[in-house]
C-alpha atoms as a PDB file:
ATOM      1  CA  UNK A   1    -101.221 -80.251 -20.785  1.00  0.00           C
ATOM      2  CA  UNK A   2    -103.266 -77.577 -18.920  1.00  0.00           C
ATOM      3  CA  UNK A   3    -101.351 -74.503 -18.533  1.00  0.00           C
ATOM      4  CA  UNK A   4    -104.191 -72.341 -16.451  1.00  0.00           C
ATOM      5  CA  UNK A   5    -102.627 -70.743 -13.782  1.00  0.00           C
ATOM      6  CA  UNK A   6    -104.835 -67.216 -13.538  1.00  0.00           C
ATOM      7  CA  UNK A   7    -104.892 -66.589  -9.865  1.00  0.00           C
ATOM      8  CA  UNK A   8    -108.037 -64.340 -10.750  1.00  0.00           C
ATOM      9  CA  UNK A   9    -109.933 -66.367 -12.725  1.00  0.00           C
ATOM     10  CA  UNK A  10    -109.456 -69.546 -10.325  1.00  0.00           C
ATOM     11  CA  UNK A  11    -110.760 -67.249  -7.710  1.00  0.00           C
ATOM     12  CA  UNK A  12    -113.762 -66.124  -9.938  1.00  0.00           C
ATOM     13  CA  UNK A  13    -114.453 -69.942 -10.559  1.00  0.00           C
ATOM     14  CA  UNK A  14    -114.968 -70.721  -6.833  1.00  0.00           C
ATOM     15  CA  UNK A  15    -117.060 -67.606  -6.110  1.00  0.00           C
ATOM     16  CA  UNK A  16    -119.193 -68.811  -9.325  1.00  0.00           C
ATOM     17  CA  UNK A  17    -119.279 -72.714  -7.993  1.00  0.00           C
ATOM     18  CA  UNK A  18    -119.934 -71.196  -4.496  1.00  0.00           C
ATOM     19  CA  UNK A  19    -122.583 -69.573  -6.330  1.00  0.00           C
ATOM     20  CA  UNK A  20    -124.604 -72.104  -7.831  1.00  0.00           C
ATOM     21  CA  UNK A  21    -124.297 -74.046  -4.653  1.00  0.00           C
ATOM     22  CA  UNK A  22    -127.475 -74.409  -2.796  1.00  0.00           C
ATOM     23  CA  UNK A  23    -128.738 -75.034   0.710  1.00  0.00           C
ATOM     24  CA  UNK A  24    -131.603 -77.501   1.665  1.00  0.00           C
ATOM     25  CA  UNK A  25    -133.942 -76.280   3.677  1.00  0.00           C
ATOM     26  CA  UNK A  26    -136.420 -78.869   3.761  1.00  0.00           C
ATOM     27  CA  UNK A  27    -137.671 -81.828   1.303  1.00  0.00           C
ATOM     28  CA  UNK A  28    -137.680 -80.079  -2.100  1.00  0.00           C
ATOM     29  CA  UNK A  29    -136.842 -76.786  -0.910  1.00  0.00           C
ATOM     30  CA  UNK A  30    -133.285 -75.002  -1.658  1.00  0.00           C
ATOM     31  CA  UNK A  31    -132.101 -71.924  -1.354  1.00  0.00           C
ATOM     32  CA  UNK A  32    -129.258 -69.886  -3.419  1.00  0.00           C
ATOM     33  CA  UNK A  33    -127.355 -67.214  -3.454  1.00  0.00           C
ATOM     34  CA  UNK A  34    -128.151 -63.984  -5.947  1.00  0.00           C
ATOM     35  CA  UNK A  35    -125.448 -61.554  -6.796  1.00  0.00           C
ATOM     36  CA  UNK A  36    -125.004 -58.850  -9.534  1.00  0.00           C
ATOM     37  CA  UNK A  37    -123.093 -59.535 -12.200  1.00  0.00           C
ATOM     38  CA  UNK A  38    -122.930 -55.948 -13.642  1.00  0.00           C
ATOM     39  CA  UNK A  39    -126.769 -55.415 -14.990  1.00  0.00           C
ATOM     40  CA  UNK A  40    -128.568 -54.451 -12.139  1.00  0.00           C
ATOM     41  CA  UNK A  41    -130.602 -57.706 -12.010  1.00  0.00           C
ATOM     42  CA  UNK A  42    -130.662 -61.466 -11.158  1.00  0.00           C
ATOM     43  CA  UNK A  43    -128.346 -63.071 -14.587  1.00  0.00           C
ATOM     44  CA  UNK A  44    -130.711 -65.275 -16.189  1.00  0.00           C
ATOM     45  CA  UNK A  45    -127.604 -68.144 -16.321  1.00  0.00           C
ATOM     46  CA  UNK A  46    -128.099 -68.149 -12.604  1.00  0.00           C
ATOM     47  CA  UNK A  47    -130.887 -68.860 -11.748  1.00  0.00           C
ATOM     48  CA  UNK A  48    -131.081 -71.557 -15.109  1.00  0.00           C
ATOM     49  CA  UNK A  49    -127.488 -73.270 -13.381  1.00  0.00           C
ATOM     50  CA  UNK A  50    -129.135 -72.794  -9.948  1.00  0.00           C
ATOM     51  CA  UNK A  51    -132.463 -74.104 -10.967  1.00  0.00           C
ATOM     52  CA  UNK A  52    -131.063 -76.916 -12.901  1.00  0.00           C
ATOM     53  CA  UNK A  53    -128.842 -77.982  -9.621  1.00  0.00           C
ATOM     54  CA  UNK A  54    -132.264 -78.197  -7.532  1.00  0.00           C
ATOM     55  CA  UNK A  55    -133.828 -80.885  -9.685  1.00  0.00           C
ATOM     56  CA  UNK A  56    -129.887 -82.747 -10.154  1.00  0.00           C
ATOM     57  CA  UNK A  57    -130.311 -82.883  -5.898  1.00  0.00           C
ATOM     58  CA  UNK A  58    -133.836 -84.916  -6.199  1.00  0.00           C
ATOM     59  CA  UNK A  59    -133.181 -87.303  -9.247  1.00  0.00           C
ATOM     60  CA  UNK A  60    -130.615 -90.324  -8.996  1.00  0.00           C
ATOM     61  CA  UNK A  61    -128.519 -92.246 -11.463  1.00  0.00           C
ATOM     62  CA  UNK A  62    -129.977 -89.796 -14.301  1.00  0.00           C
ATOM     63  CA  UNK A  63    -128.525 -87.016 -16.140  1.00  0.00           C
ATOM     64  CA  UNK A  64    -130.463 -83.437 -17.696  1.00  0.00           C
ATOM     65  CA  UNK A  65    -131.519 -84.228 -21.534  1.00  0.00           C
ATOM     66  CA  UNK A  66    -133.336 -81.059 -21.829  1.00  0.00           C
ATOM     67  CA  UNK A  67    -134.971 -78.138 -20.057  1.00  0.00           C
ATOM     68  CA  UNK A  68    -137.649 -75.858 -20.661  1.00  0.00           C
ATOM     69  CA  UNK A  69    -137.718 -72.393 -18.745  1.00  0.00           C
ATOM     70  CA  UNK A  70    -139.997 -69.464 -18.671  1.00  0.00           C
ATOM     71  CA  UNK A  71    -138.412 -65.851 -16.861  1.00  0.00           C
ATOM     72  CA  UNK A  72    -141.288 -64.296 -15.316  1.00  0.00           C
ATOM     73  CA  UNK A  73    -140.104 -61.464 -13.161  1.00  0.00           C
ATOM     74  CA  UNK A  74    -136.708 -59.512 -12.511  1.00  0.00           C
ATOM     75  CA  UNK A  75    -134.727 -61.132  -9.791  1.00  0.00           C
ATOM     76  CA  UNK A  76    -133.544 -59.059  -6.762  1.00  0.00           C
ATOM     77  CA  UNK A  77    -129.781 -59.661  -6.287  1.00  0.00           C
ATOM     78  CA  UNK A  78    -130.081 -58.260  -2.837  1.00  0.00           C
ATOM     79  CA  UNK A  79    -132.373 -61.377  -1.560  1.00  0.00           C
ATOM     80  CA  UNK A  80    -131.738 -64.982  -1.852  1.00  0.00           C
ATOM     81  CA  UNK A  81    -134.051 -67.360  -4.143  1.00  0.00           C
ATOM     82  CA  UNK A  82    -135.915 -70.318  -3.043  1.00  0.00           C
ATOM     83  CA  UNK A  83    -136.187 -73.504  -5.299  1.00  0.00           C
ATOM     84  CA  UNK A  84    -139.381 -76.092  -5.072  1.00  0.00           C
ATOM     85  CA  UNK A  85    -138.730 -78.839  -6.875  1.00  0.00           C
ATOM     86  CA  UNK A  86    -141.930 -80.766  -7.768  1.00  0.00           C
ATOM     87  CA  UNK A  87    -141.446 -84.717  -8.902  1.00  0.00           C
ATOM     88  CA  UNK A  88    -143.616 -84.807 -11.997  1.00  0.00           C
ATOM     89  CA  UNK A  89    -142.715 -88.348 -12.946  1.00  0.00           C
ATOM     90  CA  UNK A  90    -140.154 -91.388 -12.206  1.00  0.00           C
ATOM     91  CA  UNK A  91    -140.298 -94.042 -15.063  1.00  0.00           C
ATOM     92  CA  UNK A  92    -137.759 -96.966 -16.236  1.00  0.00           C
ATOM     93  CA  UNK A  93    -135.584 -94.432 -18.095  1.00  0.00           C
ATOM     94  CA  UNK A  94    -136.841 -91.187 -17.244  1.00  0.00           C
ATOM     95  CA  UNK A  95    -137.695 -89.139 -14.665  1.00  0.00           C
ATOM     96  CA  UNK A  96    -139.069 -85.255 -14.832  1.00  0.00           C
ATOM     97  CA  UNK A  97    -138.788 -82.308 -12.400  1.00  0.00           C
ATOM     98  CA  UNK A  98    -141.043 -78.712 -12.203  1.00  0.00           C
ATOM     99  CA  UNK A  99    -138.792 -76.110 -10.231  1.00  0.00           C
ATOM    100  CA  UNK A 100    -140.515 -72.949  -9.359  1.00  0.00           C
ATOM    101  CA  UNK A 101    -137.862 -70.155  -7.904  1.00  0.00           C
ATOM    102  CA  UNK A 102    -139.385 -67.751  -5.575  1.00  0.00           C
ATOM    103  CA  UNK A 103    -138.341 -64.493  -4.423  1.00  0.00           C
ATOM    104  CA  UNK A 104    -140.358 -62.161  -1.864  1.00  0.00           C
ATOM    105  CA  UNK A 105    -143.038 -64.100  -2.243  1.00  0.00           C
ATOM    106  CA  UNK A 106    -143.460 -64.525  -6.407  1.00  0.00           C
ATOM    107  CA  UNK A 107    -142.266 -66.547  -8.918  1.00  0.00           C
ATOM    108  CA  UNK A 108    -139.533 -64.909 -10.619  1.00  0.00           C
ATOM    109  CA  UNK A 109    -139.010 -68.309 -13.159  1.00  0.00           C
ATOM    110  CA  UNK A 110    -139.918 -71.668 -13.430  1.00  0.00           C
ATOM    111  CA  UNK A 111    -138.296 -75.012 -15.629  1.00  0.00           C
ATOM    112  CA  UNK A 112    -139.778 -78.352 -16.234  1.00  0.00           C
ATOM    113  CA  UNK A 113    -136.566 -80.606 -16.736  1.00  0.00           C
ATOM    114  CA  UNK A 114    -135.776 -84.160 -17.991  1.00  0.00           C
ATOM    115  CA  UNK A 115    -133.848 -86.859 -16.882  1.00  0.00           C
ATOM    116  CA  UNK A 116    -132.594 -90.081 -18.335  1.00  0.00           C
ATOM    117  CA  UNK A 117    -130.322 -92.923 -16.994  1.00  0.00           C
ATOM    118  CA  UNK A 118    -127.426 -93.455 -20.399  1.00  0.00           C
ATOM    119  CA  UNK A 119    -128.599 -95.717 -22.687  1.00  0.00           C
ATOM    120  CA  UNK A 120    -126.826 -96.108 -25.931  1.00  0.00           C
ATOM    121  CA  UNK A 121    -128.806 -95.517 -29.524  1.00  0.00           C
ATOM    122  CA  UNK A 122    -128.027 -94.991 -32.927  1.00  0.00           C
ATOM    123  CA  UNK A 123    -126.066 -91.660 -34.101  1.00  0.00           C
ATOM    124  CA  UNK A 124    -125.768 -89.083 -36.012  1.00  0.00           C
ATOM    125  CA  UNK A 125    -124.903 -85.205 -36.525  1.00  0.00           C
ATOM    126  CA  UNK A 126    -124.058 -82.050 -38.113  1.00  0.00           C
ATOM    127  CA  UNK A 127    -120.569 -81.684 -38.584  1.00  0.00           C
ATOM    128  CA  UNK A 128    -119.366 -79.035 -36.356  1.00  0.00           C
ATOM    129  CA  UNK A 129    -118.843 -75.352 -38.264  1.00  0.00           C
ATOM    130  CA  UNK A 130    -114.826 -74.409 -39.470  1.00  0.00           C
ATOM    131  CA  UNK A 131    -113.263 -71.916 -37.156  1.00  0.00           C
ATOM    132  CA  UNK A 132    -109.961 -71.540 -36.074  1.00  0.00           C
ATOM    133  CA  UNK A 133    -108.379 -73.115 -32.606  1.00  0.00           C
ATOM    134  CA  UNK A 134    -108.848 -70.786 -29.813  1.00  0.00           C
ATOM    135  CA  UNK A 135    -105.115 -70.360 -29.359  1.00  0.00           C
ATOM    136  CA  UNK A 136    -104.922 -68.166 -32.256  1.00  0.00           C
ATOM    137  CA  UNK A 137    -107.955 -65.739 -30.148  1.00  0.00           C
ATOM    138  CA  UNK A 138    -108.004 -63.203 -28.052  1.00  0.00           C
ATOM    139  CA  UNK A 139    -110.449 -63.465 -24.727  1.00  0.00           C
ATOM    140  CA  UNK A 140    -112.415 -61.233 -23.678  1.00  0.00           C
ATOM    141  CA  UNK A 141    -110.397 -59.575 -21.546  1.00  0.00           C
ATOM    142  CA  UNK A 142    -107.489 -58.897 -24.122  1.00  0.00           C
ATOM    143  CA  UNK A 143    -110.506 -57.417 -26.267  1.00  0.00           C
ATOM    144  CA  UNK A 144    -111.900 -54.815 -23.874  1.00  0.00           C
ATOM    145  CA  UNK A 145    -107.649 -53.818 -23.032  1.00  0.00           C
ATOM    146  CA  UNK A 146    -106.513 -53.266 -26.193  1.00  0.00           C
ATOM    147  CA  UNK A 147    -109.359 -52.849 -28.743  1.00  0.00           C
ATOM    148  CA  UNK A 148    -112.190 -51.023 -26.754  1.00  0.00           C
ATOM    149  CA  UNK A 149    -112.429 -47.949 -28.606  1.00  0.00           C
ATOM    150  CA  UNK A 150    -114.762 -49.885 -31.047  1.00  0.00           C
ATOM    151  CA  UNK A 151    -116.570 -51.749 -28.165  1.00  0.00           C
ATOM    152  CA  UNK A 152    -119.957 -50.563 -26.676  1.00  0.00           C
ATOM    153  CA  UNK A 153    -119.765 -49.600 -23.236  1.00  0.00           C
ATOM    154  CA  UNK A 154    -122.527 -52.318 -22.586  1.00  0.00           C
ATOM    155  CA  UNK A 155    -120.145 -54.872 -23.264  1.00  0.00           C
ATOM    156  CA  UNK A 156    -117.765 -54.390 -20.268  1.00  0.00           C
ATOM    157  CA  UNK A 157    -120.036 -55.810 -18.111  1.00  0.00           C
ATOM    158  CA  UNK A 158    -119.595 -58.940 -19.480  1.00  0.00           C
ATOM    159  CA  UNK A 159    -116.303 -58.684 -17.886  1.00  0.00           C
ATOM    160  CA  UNK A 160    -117.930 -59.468 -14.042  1.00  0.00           C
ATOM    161  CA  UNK A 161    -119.415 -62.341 -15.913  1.00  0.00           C
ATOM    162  CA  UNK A 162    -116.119 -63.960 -17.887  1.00  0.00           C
ATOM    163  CA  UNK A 163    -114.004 -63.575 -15.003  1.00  0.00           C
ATOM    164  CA  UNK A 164    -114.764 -67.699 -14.140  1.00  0.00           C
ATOM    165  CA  UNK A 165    -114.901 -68.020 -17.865  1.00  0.00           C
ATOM    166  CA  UNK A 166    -112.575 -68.283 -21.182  1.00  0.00           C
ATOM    167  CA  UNK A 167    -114.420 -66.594 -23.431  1.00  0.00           C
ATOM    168  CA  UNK A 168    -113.249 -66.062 -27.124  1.00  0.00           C
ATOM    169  CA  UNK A 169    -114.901 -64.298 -30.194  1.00  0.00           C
ATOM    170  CA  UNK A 170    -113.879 -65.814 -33.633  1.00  0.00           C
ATOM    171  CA  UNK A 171    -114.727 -62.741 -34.789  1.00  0.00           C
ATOM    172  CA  UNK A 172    -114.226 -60.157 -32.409  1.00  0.00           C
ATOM    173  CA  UNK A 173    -115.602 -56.822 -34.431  1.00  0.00           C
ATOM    174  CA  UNK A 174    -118.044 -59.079 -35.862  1.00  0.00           C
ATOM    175  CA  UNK A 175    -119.406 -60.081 -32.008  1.00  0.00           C
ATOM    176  CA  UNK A 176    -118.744 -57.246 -30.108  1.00  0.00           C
ATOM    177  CA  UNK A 177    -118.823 -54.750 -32.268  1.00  0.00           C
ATOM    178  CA  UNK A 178    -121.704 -51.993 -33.647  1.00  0.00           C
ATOM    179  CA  UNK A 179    -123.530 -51.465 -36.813  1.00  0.00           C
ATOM    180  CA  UNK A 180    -125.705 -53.942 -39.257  1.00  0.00           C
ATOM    181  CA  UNK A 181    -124.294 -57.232 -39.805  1.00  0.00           C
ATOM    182  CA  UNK A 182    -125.056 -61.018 -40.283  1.00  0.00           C
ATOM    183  CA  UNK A 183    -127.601 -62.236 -36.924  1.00  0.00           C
ATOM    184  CA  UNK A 184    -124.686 -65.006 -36.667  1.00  0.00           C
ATOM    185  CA  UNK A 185    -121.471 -65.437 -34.157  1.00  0.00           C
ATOM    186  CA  UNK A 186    -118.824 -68.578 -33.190  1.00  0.00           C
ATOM    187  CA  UNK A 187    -117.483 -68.097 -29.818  1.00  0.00           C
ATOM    188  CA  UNK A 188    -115.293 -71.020 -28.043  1.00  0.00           C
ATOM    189  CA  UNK A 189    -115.968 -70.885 -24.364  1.00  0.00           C
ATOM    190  CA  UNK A 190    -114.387 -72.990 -21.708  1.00  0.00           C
ATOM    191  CA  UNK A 191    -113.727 -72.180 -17.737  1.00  0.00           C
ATOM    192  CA  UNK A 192    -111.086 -70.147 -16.012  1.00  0.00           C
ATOM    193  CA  UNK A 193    -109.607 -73.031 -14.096  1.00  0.00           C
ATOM    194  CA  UNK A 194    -110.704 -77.494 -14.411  1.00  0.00           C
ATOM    195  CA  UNK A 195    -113.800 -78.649 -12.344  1.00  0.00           C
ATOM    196  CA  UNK A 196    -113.790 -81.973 -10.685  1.00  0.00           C
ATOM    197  CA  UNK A 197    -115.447 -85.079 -12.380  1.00  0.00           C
ATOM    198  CA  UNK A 198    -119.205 -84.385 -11.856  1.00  0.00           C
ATOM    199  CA  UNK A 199    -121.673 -84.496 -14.285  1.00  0.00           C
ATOM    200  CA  UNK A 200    -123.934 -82.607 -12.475  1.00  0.00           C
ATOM    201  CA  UNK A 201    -122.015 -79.408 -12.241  1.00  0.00           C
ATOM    202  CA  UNK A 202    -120.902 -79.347 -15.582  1.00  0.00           C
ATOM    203  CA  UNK A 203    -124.454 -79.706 -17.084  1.00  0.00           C
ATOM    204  CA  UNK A 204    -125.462 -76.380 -14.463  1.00  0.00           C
ATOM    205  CA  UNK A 205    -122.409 -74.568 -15.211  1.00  0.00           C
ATOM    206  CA  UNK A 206    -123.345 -75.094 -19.349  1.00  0.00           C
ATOM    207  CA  UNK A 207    -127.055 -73.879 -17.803  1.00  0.00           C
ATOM    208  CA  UNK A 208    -124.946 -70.843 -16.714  1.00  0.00           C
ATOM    209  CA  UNK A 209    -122.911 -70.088 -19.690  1.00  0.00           C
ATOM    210  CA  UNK A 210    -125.762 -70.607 -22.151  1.00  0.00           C
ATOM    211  CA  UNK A 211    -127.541 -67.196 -21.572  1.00  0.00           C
ATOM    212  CA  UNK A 212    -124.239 -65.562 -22.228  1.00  0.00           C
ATOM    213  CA  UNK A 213    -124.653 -63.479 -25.505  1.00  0.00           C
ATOM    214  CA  UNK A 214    -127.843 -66.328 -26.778  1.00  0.00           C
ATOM    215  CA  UNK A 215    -130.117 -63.485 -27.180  1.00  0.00           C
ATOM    216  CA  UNK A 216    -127.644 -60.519 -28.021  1.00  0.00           C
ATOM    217  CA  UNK A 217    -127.806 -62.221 -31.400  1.00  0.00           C
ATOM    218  CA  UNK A 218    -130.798 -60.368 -31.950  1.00  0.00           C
ATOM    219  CA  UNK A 219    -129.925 -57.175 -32.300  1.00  0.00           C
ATOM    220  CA  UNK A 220    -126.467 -57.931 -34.988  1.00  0.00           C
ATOM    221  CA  UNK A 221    -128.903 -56.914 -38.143  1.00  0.00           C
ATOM    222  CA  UNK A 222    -130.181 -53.595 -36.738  1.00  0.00           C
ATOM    223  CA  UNK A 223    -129.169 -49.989 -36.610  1.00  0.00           C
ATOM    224  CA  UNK A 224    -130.807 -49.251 -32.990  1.00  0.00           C
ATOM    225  CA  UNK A 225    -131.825 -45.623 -32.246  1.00  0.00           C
ATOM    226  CA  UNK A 226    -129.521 -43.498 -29.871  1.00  0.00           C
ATOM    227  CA  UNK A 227    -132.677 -43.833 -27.567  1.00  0.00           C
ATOM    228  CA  UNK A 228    -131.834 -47.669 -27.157  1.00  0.00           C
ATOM    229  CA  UNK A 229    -133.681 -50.547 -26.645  1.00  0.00           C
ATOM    230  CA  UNK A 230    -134.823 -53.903 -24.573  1.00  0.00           C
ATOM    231  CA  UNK A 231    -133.670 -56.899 -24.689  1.00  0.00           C
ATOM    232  CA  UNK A 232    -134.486 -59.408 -21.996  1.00  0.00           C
ATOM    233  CA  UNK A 233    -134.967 -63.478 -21.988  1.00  0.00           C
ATOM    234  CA  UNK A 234    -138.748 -64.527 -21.650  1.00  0.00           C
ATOM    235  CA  UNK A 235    -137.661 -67.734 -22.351  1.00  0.00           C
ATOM    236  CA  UNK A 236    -135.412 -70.762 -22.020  1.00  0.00           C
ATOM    237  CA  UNK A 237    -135.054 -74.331 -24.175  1.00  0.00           C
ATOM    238  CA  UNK A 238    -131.770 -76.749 -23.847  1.00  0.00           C
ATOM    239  CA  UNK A 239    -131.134 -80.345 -24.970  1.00  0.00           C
ATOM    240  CA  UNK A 240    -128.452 -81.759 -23.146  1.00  0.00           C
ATOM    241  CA  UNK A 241    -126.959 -84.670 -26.182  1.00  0.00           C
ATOM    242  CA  UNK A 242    -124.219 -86.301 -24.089  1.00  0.00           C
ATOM    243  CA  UNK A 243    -121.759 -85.847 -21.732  1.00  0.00           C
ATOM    244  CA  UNK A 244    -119.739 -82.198 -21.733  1.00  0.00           C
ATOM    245  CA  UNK A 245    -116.591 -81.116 -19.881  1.00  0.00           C
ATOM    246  CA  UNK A 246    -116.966 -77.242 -19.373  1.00  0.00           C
ATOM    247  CA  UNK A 247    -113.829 -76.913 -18.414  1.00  0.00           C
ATOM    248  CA  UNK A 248    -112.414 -78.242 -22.159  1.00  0.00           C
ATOM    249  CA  UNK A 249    -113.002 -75.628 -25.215  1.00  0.00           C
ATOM    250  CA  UNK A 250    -116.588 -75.718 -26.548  1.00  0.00           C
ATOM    251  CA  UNK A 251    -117.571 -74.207 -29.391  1.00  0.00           C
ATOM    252  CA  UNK A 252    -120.898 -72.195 -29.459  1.00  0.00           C
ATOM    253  CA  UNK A 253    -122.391 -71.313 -32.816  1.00  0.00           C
ATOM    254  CA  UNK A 254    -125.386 -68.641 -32.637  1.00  0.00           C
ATOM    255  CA  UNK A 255    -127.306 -67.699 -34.750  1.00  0.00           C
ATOM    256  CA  UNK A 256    -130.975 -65.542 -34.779  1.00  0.00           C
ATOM    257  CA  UNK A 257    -133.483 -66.414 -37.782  1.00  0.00           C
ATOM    258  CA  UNK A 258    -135.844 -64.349 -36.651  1.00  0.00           C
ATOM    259  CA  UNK A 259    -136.836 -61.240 -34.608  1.00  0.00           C
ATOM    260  CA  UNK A 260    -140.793 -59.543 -34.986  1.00  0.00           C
ATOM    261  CA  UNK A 261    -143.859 -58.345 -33.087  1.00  0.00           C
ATOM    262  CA  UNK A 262    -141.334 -56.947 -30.132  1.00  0.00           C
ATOM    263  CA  UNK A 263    -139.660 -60.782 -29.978  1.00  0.00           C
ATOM    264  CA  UNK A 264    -136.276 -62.049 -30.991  1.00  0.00           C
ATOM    265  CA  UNK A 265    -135.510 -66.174 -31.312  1.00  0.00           C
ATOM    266  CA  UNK A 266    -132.187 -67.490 -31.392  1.00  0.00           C
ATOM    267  CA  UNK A 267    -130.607 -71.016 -31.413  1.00  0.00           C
ATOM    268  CA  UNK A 268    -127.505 -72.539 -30.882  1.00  0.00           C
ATOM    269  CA  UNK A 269    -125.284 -75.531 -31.247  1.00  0.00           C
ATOM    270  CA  UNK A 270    -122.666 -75.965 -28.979  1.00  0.00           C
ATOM    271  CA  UNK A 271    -119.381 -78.595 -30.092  1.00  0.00           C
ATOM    272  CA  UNK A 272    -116.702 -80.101 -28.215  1.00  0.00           C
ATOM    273  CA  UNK A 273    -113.120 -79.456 -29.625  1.00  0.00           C
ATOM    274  CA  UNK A 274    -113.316 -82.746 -31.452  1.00  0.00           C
ATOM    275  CA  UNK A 275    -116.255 -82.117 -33.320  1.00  0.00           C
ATOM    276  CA  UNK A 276    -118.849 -83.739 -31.329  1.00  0.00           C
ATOM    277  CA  UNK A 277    -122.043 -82.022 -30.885  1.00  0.00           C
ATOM    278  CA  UNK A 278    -122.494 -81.699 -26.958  1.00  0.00           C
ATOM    279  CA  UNK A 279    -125.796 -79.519 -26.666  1.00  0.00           C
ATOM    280  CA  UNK A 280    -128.232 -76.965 -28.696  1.00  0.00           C
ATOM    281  CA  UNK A 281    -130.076 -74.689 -27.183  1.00  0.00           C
ATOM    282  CA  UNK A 282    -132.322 -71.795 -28.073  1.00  0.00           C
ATOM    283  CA  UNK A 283    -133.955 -68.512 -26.346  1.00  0.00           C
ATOM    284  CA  UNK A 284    -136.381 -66.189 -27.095  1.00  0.00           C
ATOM    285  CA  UNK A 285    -136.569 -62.603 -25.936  1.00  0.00           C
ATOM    286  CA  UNK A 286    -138.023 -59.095 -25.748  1.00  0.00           C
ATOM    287  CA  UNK A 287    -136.616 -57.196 -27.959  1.00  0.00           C
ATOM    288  CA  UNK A 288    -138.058 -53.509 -28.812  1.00  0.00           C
ATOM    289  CA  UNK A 289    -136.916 -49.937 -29.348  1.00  0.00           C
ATOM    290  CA  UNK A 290    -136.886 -48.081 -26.374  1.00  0.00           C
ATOM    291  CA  UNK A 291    -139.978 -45.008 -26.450  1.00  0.00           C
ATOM    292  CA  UNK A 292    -138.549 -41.295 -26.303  1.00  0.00           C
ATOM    293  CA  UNK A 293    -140.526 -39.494 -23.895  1.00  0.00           C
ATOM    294  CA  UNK A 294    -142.975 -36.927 -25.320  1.00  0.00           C
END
């Protein structure tokens, strides 16, 4: 039985479903909403979720079975984004969508996405990683009440972000926490409140979460300078393997096996409770030491 009654987070849900909602303006052509999430800039998730919800509006009978994104410029949360969805292709099984997003006259991002009507094949899969139930974790927002004297400041903005979402740390210290350590993290994710019975806006709302912590990876095995550094997407992959409930408990295992020449590349493989393997996805992002001034 679901037990979620967190008037907050329920309200946080809608804003975020609001959010990825988009308006037609002509054949093709959507607009949506930006906002800031705490960083100053356009979150990467939404314009993926938003972007992935344009080419859902143009294809029919088909689900997403992958997408490839580029981020090209910083997106203005003070000005709305417009979507063109171009219709590559329509075959017997699959179908494939370009979506350019526009904002004061430039592309901020584009995606090339995939579509296929459900067809059944042979199987088979890694078995999901050990970790315990999510019961026995703390969210996020327990974390940053109780335990934030060993919590960068950087991480509280995460907050805005997992306000519509349940997000839990197997390792806490490990995750959120400072210093050299293993380019690896488990995190079981789920949303605030249940979504109705649509594919579609459970496949953007995973397009959401996915840039949430991806590319932070990175930076586990490193002692940064007091000086700081970047760290922004450049880039955006996901494979879509069946059918996922976002509002059910998802396990996310990430993991970086490589960062060089200013770029960072991490993967991961996301589970449903009973072991299933929903998704994988991977990112790859700048990632460099921040220049002192002379």
């Amino acid at each position: 039985m679901d037990t979620r009654s967190d008037a907050m987070g329920v309200d946080a849900l809608k804003e975020l479903i609001d959010q990825l909602e988009l308006e037609p303006l002509e054949q093709n052509i959507f607009r949506g909403q930006s906002r800031d999430f705490g960083t100053g800039r356009v979150f990467g998730g939404q314009v993926l979720g938003q972007a992935l919800y344009a080419a859902l509006r143009t294809v029919e009978g088909r689900v997403a079975h992958s997408l490839h994104a580029y981020f090209l410029r910083e997106g203005d949360t003070g000005a709305p984004i417009v979507y063109e969805v171009d219709h590559a292709r329509d075959g017997g099984s699959f179908s494939n969508r370009r979506v350019v997003a526009v904002q004061h006259g430039r592309q901020i991002f584009n995606m090339t996405a995939s579509f296929q009507a459900r067809q059944e094949g042979p199987e088979h899969q890694d078995p999901m990683p050990d970790a315990p139930p999510p019961e026995e974790l703390k969210d996020l927002r327990e974390l940053t009440s109780s335990e934030a004297d060993w919590m960068p400041r950087r991480y509280f903005k995460l907050l805005r972000l997992t306000q519509a979402l349940d997000f839990r740390p197997v390792d806490p210290k490990h995750t959120l926490g400072t210093g050299a350590r293993e380019p690896r993290q488990m995190v079981w994710m789920r949303t605030s409140a249940r979504l109705p019975d649509d594919v579609e806006a459970h496949q953007a709302f995973l397009a959401f979460a996915s840039d949430m912590g991806l590319i932070g990876t990175v930076t586990f095995p490193h002692v940064l300078p007091p000086t700081g550094f970047q760290l922004a997407s450049l880039d955006h992959a996901m494979w879509f393997h069946c059918p996922v409930r976002v509002d059910e408990w998802m396990l996310f295992d990430l993991h970086s096996p490589r960062a060089g020449g200013a770029r960072g590349f991490a993967r991961a493989s996301v589970y449903a409770r009973n072991g299933t393997r929903v998704a994988t996805m991977a990112q790859e992002g700048l990632f460099r030491v921040r220049r002192t001034s002379a």
